[in-house]
Protein backbone atom coordinates (compact mmCIF):
# COMPACT_ATOMS: atom_id res chain seq x y z
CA UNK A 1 2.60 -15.56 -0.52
CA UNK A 2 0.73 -16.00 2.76
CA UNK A 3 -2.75 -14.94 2.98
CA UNK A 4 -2.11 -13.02 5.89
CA UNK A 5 0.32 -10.85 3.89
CA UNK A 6 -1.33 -10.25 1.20
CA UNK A 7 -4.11 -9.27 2.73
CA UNK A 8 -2.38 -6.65 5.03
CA UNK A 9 -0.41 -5.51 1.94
CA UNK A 10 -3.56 -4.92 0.16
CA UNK A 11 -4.98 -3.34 3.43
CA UNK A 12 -2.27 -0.55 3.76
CA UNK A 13 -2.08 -0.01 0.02
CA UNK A 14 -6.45 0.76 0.47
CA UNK A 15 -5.35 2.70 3.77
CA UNK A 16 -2.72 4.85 1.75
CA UNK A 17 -5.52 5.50 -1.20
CA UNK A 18 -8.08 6.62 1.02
CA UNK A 19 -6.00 9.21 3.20
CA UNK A 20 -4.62 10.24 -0.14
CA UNK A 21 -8.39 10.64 -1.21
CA UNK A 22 -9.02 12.31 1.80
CA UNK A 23 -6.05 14.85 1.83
CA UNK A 24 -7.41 16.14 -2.07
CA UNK A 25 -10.64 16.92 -0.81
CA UNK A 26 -9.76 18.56 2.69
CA UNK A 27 -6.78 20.42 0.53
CA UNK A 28 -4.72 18.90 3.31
CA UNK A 29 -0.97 18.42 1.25
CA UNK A 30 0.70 16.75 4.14
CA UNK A 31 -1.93 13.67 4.46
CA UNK A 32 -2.28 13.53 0.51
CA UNK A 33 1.77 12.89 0.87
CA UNK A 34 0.89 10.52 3.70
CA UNK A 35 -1.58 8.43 1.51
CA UNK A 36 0.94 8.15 -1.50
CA UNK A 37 3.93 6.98 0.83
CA UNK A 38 1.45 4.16 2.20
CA UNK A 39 0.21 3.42 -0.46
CA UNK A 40 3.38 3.14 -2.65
CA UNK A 41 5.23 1.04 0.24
CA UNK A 42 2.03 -1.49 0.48
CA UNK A 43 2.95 -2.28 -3.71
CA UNK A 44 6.30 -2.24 -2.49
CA UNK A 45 5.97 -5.23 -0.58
CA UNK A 46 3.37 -6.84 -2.57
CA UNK A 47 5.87 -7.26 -4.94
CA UNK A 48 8.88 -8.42 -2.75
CA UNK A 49 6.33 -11.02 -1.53
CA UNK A 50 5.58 -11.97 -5.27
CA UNK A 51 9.23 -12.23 -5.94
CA UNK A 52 9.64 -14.60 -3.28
CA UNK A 53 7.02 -16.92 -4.53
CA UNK A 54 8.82 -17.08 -7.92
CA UNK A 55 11.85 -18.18 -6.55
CA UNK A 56 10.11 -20.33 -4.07
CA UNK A 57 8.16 -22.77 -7.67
């Protein structure tokens, strides 16, 4: 997996944690929701990108 991806996956997935952090402490549902969806789609493609470098070796 390229760097660049990774890191961006990782990014987003940090994104989604911290409005998700956010929403709990504002009691703020809809950007708790937010934060889980982005967060969840960031490990989403960190591991599509991980399958791909299995079946790349």
């Amino acid at each position: 997996m390229g760097i660049r991806k990774k890191s961006r996956n990782i990014g987003e997935m940090a994104e989604g944690k911290a409005k998700e952090t956010t929403g709990k402490a504002l009691g703020n549902e809809s950007l708790e929701k937010k934060g889980k969806m982005e967060k969840a789609k960031g490990k989403v493609k960190q591991a599509v990108e991980k399958g791909k470098d299995t079946l790349r070796h």
